[in-house]
Protein backbone atom coordinates (compact mmCIF):
# COMPACT_ATOMS: atom_id res chain seq x y z
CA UNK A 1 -4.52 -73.58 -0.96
CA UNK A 2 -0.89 -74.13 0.23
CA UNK A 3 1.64 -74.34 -3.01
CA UNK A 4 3.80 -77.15 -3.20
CA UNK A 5 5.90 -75.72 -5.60
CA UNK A 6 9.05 -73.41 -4.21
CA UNK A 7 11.94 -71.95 -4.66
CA UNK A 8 15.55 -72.81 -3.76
CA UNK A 9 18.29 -70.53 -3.97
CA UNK A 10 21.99 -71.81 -3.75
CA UNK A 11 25.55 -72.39 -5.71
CA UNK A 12 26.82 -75.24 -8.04
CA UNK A 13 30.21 -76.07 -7.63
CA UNK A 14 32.41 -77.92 -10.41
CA UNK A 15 35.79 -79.72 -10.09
CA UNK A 16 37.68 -81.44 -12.37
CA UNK A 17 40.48 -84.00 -11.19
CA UNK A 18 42.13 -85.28 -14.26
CA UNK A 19 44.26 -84.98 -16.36
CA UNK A 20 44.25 -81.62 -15.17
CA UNK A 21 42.21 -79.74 -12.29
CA UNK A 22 39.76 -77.54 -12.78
CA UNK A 23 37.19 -75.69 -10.37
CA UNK A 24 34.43 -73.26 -10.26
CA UNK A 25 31.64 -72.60 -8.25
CA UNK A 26 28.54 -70.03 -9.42
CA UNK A 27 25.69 -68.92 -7.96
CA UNK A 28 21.79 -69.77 -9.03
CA UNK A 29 18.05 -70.14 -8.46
CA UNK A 30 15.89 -72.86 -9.52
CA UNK A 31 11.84 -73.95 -9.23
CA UNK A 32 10.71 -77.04 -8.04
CA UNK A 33 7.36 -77.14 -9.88
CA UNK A 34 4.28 -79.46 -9.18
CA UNK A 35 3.20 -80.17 -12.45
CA UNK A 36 -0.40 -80.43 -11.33
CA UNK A 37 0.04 -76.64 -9.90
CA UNK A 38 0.73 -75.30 -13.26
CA UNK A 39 -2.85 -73.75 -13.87
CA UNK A 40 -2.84 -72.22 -10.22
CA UNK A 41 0.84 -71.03 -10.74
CA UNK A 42 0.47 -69.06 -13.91
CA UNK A 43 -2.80 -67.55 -12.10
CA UNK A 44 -1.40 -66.80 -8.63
CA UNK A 45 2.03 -65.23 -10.39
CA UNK A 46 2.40 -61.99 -12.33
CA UNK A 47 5.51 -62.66 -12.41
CA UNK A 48 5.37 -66.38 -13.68
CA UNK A 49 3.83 -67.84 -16.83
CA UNK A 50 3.14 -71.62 -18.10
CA UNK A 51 4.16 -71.61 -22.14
CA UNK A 52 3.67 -67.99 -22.29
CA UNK A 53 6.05 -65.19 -22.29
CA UNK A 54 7.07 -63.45 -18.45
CA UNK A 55 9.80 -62.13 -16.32
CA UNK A 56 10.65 -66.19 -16.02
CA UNK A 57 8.18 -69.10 -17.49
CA UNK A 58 7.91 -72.90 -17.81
CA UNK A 59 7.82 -73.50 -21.73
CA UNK A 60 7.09 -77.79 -21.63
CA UNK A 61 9.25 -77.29 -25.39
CA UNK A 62 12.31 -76.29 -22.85
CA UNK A 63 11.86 -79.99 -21.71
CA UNK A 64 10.96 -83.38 -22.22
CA UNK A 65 11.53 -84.45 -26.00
CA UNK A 66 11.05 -80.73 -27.38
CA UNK A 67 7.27 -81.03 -28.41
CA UNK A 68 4.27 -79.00 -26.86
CA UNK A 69 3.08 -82.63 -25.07
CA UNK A 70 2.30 -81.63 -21.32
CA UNK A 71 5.18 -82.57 -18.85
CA UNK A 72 3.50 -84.75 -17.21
CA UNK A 73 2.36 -86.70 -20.04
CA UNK A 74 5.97 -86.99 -21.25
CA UNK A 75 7.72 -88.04 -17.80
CA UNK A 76 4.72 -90.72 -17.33
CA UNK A 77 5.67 -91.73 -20.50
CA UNK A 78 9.19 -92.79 -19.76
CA UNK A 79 8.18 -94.19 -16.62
CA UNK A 80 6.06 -96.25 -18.68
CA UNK A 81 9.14 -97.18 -20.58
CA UNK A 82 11.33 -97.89 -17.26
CA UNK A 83 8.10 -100.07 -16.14
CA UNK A 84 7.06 -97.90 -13.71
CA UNK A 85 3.39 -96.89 -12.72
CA UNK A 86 2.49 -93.60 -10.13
CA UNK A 87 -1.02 -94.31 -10.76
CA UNK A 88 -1.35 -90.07 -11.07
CA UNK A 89 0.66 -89.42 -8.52
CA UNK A 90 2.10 -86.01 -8.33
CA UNK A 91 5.29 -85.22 -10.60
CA UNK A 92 7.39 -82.44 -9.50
CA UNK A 93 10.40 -80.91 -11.84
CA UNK A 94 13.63 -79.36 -10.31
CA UNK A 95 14.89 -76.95 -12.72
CA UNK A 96 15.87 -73.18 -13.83
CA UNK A 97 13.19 -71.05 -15.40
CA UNK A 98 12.93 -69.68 -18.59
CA UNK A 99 14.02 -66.11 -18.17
CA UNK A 100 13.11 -63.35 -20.37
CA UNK A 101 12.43 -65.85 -23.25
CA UNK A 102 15.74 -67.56 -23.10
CA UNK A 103 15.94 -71.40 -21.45
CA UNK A 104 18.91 -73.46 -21.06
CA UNK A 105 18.86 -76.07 -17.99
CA UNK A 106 22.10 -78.81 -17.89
CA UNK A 107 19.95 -80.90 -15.69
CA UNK A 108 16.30 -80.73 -15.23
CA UNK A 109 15.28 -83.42 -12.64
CA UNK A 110 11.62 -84.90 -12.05
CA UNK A 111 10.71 -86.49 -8.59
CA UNK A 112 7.92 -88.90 -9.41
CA UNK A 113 5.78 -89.95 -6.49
CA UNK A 114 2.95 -92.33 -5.93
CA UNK A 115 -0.30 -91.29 -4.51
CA UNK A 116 0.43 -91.94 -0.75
CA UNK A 117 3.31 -89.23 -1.42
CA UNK A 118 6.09 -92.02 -1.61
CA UNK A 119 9.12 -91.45 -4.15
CA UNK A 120 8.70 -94.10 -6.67
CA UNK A 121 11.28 -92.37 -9.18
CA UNK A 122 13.40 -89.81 -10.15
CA UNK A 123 14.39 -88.86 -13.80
CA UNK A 124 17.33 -87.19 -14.62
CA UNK A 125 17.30 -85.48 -18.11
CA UNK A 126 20.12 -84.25 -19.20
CA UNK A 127 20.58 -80.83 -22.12
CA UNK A 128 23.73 -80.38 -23.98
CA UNK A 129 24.67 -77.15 -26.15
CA UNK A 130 23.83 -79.07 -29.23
CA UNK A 131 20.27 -78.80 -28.40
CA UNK A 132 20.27 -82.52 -27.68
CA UNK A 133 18.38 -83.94 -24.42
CA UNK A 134 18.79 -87.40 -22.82
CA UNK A 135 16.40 -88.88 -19.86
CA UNK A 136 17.72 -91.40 -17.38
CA UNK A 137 14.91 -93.20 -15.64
CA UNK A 138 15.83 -94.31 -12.56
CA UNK A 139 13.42 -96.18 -9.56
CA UNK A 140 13.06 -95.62 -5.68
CA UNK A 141 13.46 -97.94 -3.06
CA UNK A 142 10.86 -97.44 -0.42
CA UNK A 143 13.45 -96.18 1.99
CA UNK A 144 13.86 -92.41 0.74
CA UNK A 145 16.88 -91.31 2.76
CA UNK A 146 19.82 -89.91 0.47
CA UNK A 147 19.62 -91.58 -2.51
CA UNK A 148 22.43 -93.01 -5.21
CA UNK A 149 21.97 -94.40 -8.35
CA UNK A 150 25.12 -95.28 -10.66
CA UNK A 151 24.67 -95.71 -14.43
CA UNK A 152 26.78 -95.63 -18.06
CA UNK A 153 27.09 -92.39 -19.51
CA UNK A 154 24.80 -92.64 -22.33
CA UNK A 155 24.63 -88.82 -23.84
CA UNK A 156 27.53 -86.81 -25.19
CA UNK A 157 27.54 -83.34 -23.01
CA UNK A 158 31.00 -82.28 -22.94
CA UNK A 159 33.57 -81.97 -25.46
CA UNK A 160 35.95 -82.63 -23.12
CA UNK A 161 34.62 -85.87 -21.95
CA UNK A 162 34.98 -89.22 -23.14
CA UNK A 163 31.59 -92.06 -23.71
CA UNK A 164 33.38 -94.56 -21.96
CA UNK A 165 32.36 -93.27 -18.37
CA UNK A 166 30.08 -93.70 -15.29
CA UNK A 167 27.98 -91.41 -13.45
CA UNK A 168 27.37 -92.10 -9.55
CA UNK A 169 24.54 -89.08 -8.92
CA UNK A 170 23.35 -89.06 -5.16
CA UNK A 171 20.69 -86.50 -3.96
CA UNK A 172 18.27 -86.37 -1.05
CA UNK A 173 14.37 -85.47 -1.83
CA UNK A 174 13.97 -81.93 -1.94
CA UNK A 175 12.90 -80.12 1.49
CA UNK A 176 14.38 -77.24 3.44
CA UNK A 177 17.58 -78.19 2.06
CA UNK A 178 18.38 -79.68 -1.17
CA UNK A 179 22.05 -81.20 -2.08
CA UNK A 180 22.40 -83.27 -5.58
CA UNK A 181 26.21 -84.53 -6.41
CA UNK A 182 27.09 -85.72 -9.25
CA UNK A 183 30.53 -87.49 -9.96
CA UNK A 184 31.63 -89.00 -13.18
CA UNK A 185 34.48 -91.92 -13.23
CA UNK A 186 36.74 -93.72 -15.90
CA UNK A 187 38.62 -97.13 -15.02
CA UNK A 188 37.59 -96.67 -11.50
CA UNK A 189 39.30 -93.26 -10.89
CA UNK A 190 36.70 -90.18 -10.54
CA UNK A 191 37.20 -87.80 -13.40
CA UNK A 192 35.54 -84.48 -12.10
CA UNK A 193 32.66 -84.09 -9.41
CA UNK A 194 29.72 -81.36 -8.99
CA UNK A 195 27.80 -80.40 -6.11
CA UNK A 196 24.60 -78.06 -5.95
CA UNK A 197 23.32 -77.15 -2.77
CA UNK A 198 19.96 -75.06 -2.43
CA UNK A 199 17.60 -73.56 0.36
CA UNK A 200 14.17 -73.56 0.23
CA UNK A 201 12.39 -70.04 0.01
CA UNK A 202 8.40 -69.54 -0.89
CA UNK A 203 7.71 -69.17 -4.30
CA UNK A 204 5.95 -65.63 -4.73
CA UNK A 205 6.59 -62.79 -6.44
CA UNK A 206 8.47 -60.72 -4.38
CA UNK A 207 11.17 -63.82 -4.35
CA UNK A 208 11.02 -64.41 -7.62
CA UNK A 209 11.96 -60.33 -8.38
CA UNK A 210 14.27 -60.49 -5.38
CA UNK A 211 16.25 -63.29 -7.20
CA UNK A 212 16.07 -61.59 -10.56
CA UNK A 213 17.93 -58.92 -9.06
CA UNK A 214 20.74 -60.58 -7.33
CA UNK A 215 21.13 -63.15 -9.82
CA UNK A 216 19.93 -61.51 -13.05
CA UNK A 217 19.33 -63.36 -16.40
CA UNK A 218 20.46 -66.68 -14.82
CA UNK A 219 19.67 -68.68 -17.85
CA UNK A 220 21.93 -66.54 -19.53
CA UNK A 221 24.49 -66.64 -16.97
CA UNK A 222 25.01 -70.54 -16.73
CA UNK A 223 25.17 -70.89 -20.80
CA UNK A 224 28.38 -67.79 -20.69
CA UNK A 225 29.73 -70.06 -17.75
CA UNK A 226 29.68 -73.02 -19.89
CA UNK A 227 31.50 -71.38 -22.61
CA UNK A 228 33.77 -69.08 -20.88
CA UNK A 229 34.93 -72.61 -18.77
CA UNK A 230 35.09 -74.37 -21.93
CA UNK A 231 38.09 -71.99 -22.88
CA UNK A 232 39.62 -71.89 -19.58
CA UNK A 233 40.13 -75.99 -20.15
CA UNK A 234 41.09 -75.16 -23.58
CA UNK A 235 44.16 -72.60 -22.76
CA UNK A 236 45.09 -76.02 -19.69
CA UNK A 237 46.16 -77.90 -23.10
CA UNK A 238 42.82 -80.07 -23.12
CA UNK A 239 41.97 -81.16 -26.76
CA UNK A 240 38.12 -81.67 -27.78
CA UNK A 241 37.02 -85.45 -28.63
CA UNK A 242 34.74 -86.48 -31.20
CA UNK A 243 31.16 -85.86 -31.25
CA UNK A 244 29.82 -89.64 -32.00
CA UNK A 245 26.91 -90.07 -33.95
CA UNK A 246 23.94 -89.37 -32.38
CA UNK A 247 21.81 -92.15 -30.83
CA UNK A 248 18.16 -93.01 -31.50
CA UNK A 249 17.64 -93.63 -27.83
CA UNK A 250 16.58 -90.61 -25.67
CA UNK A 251 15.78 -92.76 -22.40
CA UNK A 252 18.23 -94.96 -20.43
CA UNK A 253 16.63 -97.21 -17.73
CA UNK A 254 19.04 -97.12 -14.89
CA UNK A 255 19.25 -100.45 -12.79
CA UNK A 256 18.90 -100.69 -9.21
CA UNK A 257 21.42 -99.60 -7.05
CA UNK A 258 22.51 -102.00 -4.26
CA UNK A 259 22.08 -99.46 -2.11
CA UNK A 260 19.88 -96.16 -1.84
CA UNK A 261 21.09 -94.99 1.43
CA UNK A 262 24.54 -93.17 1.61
CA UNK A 263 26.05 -91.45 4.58
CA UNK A 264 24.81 -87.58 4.03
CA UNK A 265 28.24 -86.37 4.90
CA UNK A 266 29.17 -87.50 1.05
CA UNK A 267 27.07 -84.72 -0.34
């Protein structure tokens, strides 16, 4: 049986525009998982475990709302919520693996797809260092080229950040190639952008010791980068903003976008 879970290797790339710039780019690995593939995974990997301990692992606690509840269960609930029915279809989640017992992802994103194989939806949940999480549930049209969708900000992430804000996120479905950007705007002028791009490589064992070595404890890594670029904006003269109360709601339905299809170039 041919996996459809893989591997994609790549960079993420941050820049900030106002009020003062700011850029970094690091280097990473992430799994795009079929949820259904979970059983055959954790028995086809040594190196690979589902909610037990390994070189790297999918813990479903390191998702969703926190709780032992199956993935899949938990994103076909908040498609439920977003009014939104796969009928089973298969659920695949873009994300970093747990690595030696530590997990932190920024963005773990689920591509949702009906039986015939169609993208119906794609959910974007969201981690903070607080140990918070926040979904956005967002829909498909049926013409899957690169796709946008534009929404509130809803979750606090950054303590740099203000509430008031809009995020404009615009991906293509993952293949050879993978390229999600993400900008975030203010009164109609873009605040800071990021950009990951990622190649495909089989997921196996050999890769997945391949990219422990050249990117070791990348878990790890990304939570130092956080911090260590959280002082860098510091010494600039930014000042932290309040940390407002947290909200009840854990799932924001994002309307349609006028449009799906962007020119690719934009990525």
């Amino acid at each position: 049986m041919t996996l459809r879970s893989c591997l994609y290797r790549g960079s993420v790339m941050h820049r900030r525009l106002r009020p003062t710039t700011h850029r970094f780019r690091y280097r990473a690995f992430w799994l795009l998982l079929d949820l259904d593939e979970m059983p055959l995974l954790a028995s086809r990997l040594r190196l690979f475990s589902h909610n037990r301990f390994n070189l790297f692992a999918l813990h479903d606690a390191d998702h969703g709302d926190g709780s032992a509840t199956p993935l899949r269960l938990q994103a076909e609930g908040c498609l439920m919520q977003a009014g939104i029915d796969i009928a089973g279809g298969p659920i695949r989640v873009f994300c970093m693996p747990r690595t030696l017992g530590y997990s932190f992802n920024p963005l773990s994103i689920y591509f949702c797809h009906r039986h015939d194989g169609q993208l119906a939806a794609i959910i974007y949940q969201v981690h903070n260092t607080f140990g918070e999480r926040h979904a956005y549930v967002a829909s498909v049209a049926a013409d899957t080229g690169t796709i946008r969708h534009d929404c509130d900000k809803a979750f606090y992430v950054s303590p740099f950040l203000n509430m008031d804000m809009s995020y404009h996120f615009r991906l293509n479905q993952p293949d050879e190639h993978f390229a999600l950007g993400i900008s975030a705007s203010a009164g109609g002028a873009t605040v800071l952008g990021a950009c990951l791009t990622a190649t495909r490589h089989e997921l196996s064992n050999q890769a997945l010791l391949y990219n422990f070595v050249a990117i070791p404890l990348v878990t790890i890594k990304v939570i130092l980068a956080i911090h260590w670029e959280a002082l860098r904006l510091w010494l600039k003269g930014l000042r932290l903003r309040g940390r407002p109360q947290r909200s009840p709601h854990t799932i924001t339905t994002v309307p349609p976008s006028p449009q799906h299809r962007i020119d690719s170039h934009a990525l």
